[in-house]
N, C-alpha and C. Protein backbone atom coordinates (compact mmCIF):
# COMPACT_ATOMS: atom_id res chain seq x y z
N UNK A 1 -23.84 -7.39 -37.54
CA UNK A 1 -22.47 -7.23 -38.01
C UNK A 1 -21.68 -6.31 -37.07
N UNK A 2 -22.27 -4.95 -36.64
CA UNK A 2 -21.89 -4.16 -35.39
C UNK A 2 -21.34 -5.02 -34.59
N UNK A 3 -22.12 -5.65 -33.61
CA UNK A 3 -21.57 -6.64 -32.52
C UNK A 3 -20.51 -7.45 -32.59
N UNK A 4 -20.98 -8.42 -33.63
CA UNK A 4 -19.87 -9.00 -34.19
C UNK A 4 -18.33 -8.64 -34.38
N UNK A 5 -18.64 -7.51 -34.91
CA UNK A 5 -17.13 -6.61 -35.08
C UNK A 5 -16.40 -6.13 -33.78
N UNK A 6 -17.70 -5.49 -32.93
CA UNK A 6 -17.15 -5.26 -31.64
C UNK A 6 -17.41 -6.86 -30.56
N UNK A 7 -17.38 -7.87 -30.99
CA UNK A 7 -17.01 -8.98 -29.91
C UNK A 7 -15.28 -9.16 -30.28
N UNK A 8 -15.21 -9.40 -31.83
CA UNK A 8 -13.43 -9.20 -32.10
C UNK A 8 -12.82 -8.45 -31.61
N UNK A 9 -13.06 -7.36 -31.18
CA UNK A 9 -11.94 -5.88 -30.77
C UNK A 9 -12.39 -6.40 -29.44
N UNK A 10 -13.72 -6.84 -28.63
CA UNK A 10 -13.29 -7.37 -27.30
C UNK A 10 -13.91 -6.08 -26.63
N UNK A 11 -14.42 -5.35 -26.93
CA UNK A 11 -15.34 -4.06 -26.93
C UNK A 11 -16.89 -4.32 -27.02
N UNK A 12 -17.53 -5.24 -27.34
CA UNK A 12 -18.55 -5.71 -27.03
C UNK A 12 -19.42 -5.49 -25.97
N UNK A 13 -19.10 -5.55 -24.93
CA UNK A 13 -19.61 -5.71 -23.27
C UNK A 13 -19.97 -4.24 -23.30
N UNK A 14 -19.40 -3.03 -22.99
CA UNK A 14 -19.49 -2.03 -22.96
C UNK A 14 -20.88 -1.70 -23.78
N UNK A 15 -20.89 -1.80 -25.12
CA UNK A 15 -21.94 -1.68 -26.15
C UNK A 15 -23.37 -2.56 -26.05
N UNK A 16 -23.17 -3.72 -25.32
CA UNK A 16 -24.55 -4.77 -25.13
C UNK A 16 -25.33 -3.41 -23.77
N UNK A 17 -24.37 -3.38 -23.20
CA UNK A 17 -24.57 -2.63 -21.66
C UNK A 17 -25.83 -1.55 -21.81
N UNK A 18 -25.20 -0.44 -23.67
CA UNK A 18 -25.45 0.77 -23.31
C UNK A 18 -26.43 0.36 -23.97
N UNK A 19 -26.91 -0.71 -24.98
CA UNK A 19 -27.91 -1.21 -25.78
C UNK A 19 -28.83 -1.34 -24.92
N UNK A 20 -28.89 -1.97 -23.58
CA UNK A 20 -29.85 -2.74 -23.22
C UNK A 20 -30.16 -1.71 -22.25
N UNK A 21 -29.38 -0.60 -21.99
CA UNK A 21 -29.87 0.72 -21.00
C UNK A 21 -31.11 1.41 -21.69
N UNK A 22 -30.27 1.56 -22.78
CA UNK A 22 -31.31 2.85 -24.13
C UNK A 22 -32.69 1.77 -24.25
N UNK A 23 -32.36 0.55 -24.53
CA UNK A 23 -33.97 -0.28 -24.55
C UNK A 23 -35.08 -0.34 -23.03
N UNK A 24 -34.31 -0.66 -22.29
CA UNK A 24 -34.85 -0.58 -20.72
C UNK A 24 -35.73 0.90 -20.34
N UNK A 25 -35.59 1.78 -21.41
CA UNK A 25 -35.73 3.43 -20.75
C UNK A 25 -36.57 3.57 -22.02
N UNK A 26 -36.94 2.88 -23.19
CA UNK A 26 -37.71 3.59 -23.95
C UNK A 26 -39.00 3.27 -23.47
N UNK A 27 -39.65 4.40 -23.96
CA UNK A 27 -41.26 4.22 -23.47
C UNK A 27 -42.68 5.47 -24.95
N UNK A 28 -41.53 4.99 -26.19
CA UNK A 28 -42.58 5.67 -27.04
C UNK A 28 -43.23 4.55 -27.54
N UNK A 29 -43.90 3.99 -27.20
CA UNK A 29 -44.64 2.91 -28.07
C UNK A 29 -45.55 3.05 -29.01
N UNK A 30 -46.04 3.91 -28.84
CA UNK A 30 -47.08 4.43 -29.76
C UNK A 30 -46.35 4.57 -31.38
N UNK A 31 -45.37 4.43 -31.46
CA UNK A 31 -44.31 4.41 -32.37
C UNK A 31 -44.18 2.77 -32.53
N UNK A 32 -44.08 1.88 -32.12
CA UNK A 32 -43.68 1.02 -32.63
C UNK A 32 -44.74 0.25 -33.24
N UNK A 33 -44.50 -0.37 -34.44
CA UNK A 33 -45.59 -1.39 -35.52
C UNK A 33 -46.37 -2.19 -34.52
N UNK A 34 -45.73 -2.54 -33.80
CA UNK A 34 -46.27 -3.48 -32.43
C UNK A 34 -45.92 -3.61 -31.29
N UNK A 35 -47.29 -2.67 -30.65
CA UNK A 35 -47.20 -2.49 -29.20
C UNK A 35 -46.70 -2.90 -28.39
N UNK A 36 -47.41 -4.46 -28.46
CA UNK A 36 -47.42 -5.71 -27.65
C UNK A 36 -45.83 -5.92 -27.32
N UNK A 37 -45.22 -5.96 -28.41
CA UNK A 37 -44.07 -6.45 -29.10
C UNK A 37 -43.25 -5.86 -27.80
N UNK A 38 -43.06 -4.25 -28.74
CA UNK A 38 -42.17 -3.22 -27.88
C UNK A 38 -42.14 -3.33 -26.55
N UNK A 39 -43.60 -3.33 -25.71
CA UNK A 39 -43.57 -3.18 -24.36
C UNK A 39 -42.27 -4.77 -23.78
N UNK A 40 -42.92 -5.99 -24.50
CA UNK A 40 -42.25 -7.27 -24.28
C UNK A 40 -41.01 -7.05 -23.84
N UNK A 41 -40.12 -5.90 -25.05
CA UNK A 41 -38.58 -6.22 -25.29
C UNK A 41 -38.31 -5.21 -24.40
N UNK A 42 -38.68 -3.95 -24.01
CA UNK A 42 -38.70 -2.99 -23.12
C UNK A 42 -38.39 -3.88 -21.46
N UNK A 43 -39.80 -4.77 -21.26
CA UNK A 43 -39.67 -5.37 -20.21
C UNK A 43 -38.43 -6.64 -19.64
N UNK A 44 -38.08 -7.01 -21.09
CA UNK A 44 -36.91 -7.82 -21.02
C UNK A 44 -35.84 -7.00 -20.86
N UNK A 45 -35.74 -6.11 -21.40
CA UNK A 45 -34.43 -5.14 -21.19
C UNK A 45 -34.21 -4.31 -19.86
N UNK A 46 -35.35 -4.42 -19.07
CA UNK A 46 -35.34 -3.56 -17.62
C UNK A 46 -34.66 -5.17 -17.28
N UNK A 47 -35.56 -6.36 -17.13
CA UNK A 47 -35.18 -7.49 -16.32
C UNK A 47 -33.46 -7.41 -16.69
N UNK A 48 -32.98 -7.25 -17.63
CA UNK A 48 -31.31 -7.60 -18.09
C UNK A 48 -30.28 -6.67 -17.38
N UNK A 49 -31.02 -5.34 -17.33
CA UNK A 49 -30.41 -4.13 -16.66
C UNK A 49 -30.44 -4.27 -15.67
N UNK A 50 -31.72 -5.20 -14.61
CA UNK A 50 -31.31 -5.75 -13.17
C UNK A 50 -29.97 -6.75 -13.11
N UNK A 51 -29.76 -7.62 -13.71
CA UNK A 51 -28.86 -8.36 -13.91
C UNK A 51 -27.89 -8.28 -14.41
N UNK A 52 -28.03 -7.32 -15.20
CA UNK A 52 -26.10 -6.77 -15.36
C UNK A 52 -25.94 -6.08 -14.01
N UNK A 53 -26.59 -5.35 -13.34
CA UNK A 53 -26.29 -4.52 -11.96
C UNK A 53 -25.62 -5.18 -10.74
N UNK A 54 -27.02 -6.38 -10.78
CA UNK A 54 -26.38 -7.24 -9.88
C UNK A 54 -24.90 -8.12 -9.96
N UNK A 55 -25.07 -8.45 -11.15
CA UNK A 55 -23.30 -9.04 -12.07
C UNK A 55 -22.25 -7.84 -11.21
N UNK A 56 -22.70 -6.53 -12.12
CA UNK A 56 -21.82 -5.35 -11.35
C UNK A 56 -21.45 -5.67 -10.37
N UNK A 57 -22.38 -5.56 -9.55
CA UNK A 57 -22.22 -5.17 -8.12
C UNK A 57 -21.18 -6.62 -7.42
N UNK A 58 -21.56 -8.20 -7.94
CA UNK A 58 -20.75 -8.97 -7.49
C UNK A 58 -19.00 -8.69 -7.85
N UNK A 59 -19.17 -8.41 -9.16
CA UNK A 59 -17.78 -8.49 -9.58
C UNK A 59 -17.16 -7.27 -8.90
N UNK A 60 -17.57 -6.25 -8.31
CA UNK A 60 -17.06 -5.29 -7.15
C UNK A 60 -16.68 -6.00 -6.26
N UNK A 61 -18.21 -6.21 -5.43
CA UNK A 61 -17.33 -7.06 -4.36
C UNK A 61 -16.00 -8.07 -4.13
N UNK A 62 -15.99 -8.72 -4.95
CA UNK A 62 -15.04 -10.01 -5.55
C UNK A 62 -14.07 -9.16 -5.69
N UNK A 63 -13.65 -8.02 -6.51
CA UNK A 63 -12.76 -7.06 -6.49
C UNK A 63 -12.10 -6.52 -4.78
N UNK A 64 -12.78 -5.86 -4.44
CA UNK A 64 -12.94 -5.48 -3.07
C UNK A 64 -12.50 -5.92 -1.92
N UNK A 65 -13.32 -7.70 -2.04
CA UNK A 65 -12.39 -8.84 -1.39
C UNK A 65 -10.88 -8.93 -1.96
N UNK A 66 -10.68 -9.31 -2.85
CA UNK A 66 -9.45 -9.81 -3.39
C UNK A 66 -8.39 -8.46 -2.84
N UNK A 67 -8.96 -7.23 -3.53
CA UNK A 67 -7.75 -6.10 -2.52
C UNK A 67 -7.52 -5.93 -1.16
N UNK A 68 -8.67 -6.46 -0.72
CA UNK A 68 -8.12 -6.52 0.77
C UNK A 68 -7.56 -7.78 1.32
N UNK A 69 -7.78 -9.32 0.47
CA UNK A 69 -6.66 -9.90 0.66
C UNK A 69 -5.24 -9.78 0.58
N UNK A 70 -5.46 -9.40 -0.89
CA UNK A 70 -3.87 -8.53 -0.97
C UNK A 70 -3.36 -7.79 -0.20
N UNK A 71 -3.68 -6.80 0.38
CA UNK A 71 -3.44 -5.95 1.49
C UNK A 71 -3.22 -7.04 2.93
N UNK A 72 -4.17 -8.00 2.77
CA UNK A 72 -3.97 -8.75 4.12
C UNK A 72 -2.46 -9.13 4.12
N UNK A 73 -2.46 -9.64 2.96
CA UNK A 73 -1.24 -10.97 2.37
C UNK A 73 -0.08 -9.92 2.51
N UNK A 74 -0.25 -8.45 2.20
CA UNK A 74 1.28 -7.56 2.19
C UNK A 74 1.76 -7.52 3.99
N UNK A 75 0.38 -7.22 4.83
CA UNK A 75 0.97 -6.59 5.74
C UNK A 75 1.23 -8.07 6.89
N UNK A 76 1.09 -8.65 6.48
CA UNK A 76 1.43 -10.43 6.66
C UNK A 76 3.06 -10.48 6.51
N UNK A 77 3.24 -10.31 5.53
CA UNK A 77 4.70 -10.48 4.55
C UNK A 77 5.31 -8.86 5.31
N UNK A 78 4.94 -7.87 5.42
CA UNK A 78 5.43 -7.11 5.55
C UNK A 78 5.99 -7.29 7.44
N UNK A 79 4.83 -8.04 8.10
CA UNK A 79 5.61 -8.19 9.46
C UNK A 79 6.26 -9.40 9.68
N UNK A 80 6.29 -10.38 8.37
CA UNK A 80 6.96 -11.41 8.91
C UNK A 80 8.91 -10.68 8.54
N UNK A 81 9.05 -9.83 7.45
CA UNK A 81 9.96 -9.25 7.46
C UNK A 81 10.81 -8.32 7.92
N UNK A 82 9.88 -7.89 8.82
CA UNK A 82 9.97 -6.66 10.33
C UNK A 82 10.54 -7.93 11.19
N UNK A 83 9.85 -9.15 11.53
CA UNK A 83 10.54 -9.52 12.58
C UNK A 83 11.84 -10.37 11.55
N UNK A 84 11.99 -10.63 10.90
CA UNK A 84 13.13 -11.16 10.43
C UNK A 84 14.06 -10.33 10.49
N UNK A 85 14.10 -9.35 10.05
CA UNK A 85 15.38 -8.34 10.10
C UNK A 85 15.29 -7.90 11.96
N UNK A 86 14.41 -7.55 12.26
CA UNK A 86 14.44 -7.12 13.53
C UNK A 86 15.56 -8.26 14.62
N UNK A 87 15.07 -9.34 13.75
CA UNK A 87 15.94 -10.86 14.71
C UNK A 87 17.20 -10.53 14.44
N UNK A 88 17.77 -10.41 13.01
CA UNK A 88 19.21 -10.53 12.52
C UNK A 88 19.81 -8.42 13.34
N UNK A 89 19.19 -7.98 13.35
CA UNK A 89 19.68 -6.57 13.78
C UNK A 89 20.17 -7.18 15.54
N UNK A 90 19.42 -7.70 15.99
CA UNK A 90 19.21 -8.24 17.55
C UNK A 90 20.50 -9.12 17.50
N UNK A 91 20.67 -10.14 16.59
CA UNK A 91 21.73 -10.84 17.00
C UNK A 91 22.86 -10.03 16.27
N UNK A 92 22.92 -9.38 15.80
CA UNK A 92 24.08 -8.64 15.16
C UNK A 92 24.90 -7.39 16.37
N UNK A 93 23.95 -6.84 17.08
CA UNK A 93 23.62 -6.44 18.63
C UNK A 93 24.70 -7.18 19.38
N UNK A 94 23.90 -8.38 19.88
CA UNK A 94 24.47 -9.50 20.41
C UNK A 94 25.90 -9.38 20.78
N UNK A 95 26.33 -9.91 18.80
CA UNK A 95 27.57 -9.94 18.56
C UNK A 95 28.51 -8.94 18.73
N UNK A 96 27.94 -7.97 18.58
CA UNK A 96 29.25 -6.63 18.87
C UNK A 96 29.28 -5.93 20.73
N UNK A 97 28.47 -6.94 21.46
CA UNK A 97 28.65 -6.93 22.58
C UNK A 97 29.17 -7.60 23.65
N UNK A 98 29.84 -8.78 22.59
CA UNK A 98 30.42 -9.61 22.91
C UNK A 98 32.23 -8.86 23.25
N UNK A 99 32.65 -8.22 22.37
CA UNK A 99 34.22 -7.29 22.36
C UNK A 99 33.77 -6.13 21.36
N UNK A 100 35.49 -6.11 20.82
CA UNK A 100 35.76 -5.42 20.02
C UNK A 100 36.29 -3.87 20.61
N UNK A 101 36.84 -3.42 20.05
CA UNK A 101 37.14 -1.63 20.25
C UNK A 101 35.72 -1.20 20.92
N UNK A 102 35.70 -0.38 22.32
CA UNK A 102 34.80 0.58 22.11
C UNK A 102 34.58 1.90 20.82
N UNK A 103 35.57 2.20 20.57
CA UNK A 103 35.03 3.50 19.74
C UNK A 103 34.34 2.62 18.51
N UNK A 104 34.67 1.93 17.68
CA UNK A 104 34.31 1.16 16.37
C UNK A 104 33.24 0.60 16.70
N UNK A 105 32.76 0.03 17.85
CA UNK A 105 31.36 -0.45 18.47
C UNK A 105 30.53 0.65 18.39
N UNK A 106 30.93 1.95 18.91
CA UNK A 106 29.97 3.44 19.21
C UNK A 106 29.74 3.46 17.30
N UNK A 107 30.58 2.89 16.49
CA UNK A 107 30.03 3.51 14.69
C UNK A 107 29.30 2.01 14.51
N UNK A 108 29.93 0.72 14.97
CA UNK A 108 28.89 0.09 14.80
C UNK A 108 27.31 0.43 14.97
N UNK A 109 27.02 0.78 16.57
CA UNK A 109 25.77 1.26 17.15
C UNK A 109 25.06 2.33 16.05
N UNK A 110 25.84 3.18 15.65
CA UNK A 110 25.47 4.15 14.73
C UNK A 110 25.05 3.78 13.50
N UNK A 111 25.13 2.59 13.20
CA UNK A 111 25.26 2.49 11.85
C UNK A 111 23.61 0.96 12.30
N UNK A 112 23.76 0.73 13.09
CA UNK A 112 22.61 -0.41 13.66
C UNK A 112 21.36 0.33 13.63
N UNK A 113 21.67 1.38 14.54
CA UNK A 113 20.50 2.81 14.74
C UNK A 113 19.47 2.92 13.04
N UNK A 114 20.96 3.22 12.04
CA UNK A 114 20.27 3.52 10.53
C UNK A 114 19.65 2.54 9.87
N UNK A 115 20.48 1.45 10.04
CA UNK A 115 19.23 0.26 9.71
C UNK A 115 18.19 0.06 10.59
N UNK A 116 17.86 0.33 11.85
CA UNK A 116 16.63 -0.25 12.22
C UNK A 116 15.40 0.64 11.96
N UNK A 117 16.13 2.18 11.60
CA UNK A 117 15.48 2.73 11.28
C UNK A 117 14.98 2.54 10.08
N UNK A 118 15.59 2.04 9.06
CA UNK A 118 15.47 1.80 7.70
C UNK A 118 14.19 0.67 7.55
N UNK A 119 14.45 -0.11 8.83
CA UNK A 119 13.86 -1.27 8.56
C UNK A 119 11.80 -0.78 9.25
N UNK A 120 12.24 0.12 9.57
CA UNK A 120 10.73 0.24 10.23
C UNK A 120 10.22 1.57 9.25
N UNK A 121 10.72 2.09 8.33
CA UNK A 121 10.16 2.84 7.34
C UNK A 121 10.42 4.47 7.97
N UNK A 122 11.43 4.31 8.73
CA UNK A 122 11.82 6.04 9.42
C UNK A 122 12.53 6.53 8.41
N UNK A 123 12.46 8.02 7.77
CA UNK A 123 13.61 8.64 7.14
C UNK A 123 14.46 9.16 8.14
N UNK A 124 16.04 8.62 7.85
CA UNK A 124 16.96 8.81 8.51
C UNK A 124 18.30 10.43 7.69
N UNK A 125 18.39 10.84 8.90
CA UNK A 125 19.56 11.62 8.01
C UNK A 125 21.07 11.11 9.05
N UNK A 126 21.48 10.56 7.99
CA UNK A 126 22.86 10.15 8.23
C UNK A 126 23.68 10.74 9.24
N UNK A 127 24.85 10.54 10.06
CA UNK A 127 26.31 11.26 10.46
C UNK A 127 26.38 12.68 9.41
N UNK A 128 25.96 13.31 10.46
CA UNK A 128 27.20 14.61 9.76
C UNK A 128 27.44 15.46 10.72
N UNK A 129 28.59 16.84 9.89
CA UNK A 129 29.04 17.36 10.84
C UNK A 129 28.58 18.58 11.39
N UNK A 130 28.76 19.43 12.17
CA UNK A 130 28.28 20.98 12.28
C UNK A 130 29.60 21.64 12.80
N UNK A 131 28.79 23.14 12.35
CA UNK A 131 29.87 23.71 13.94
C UNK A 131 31.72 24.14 13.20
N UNK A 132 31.36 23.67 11.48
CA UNK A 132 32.90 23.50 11.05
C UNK A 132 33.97 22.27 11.39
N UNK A 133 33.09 21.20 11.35
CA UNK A 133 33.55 20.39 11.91
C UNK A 133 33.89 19.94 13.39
N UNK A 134 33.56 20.86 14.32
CA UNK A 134 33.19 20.68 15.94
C UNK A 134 32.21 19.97 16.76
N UNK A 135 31.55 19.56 15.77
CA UNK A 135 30.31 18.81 15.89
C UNK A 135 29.60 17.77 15.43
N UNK A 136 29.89 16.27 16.02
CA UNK A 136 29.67 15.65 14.80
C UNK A 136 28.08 14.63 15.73
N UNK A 137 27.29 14.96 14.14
CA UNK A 137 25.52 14.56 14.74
C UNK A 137 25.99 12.95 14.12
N UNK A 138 25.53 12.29 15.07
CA UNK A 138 25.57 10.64 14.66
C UNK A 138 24.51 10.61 14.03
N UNK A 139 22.87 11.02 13.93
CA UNK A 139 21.62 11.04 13.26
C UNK A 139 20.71 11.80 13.66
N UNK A 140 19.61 12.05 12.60
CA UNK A 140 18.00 12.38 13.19
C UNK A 140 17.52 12.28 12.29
N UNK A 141 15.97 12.25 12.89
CA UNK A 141 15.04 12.13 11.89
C UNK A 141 13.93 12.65 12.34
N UNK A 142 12.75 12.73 11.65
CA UNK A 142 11.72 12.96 12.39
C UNK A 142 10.33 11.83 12.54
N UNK A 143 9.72 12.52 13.51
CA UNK A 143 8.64 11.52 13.35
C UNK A 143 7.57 12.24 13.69
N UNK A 144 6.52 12.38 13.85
CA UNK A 144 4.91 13.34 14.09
C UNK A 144 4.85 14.38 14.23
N UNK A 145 6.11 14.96 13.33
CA UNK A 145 6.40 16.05 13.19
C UNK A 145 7.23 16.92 14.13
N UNK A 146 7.71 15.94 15.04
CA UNK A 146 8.70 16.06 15.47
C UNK A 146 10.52 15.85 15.35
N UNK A 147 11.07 16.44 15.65
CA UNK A 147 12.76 16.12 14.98
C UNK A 147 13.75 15.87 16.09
N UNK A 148 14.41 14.71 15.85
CA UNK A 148 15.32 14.13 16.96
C UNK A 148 16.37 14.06 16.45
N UNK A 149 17.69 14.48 17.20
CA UNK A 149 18.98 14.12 16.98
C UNK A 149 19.36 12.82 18.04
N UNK A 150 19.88 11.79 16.72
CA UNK A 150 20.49 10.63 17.56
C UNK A 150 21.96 11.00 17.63
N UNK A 151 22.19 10.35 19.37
CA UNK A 151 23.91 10.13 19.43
C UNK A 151 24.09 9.11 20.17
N UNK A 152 25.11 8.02 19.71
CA UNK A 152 25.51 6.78 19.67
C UNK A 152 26.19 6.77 19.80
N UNK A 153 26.80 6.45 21.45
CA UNK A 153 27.81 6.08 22.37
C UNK A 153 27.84 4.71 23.00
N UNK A 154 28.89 4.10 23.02
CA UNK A 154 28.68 2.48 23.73
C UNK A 154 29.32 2.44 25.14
N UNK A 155 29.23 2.54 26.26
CA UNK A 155 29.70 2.91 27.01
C UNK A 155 29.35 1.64 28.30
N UNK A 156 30.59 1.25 28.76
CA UNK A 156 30.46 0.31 29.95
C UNK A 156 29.27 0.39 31.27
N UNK A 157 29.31 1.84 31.42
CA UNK A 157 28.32 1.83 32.79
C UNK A 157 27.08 3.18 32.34
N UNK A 158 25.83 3.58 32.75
CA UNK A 158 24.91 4.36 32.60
C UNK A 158 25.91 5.52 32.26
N UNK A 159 25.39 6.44 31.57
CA UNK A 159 26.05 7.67 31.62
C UNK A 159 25.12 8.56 32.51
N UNK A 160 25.77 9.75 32.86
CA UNK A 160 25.14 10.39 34.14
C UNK A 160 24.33 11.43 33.21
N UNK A 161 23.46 11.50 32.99
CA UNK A 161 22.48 12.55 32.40
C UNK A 161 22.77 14.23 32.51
N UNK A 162 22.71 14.00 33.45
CA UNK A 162 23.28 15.96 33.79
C UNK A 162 24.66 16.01 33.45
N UNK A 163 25.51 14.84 32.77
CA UNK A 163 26.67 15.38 32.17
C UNK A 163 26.74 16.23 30.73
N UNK A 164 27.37 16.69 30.13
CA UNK A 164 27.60 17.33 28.66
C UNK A 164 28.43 16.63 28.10
């Protein structure tokens, strides 16, 4: 009737488990009406305790597999969406190199910078200003524990490095 009650609640499994542990491990026989008997069900209950183990141990593995498909299947999906956005950032690129205002191109660029960063999992800190307003940071962020300020200029020819 025990079992029974616990196969309805679905709690069952747990309880056959600890049943057939506590039988597998007894060894007072000298106690039981019949020796013969006891040792029998003793020995059936070690054989069951191999076989729930081994059950165990598959349904791990099978587990195990399946998360690392999943994991396969994310980082699958995760680079087919790196290069998808990476494509549309590229032709979006493209396009604003085609004309337009230089200065509104230099906030375009700035604003391309934050999505690609976005898109590759960088924390970005936005445009802001310093200095009382004398200073305006187009971005940074960090990365290996290092911290970079981006500045995003669009400019016709190389800029000369040793300039300010």
């Amino acid at each position: 009737m025990i079992l029974d009650e616990l196969t309805q609640r679905g709690s069952d499994r747990e309880a056959v488990r600890q049943l057939v542990e506590l039988a597998s491990k007894w060894d007072a026989f000298h106690l039981a009406q019949d020796e013969y008997k006891a040792r029998a069900v003793v020995q059936k209950a070690r054989e069951m305790a191999g076989i729930l183990a081994e059950t165990d141990a598959r349904e791990r593995a099978a587990q195990e597999q399946a998360a690392q498909e999943r994991a396969a299947k994310q980082r699958q999906e995760r680079g087919a969406m790196l290069r998808q956005q990476s494509a549309l950032l590229l032709s979006q690129f493209d396009g604003a190199c085609v004309g337009g205002e230089p200065h509104q191109r230099g906030y375009f660029l700035q604003d391309l910078l934050n999505r690609t960063f976005d898109v590759h999992g960088i924390a970005v800190t936005r445009s802001f200003q310093r200095n009382s307003g004398g200073e305006q940071i187009d971005g940074a962020f960090e990365m290996d524990g290092w911290h970079y300020i981006v500045e995003c200029r669009w400019r016709a020819k190389l800029a000369n490095i040793r300039a300010g």
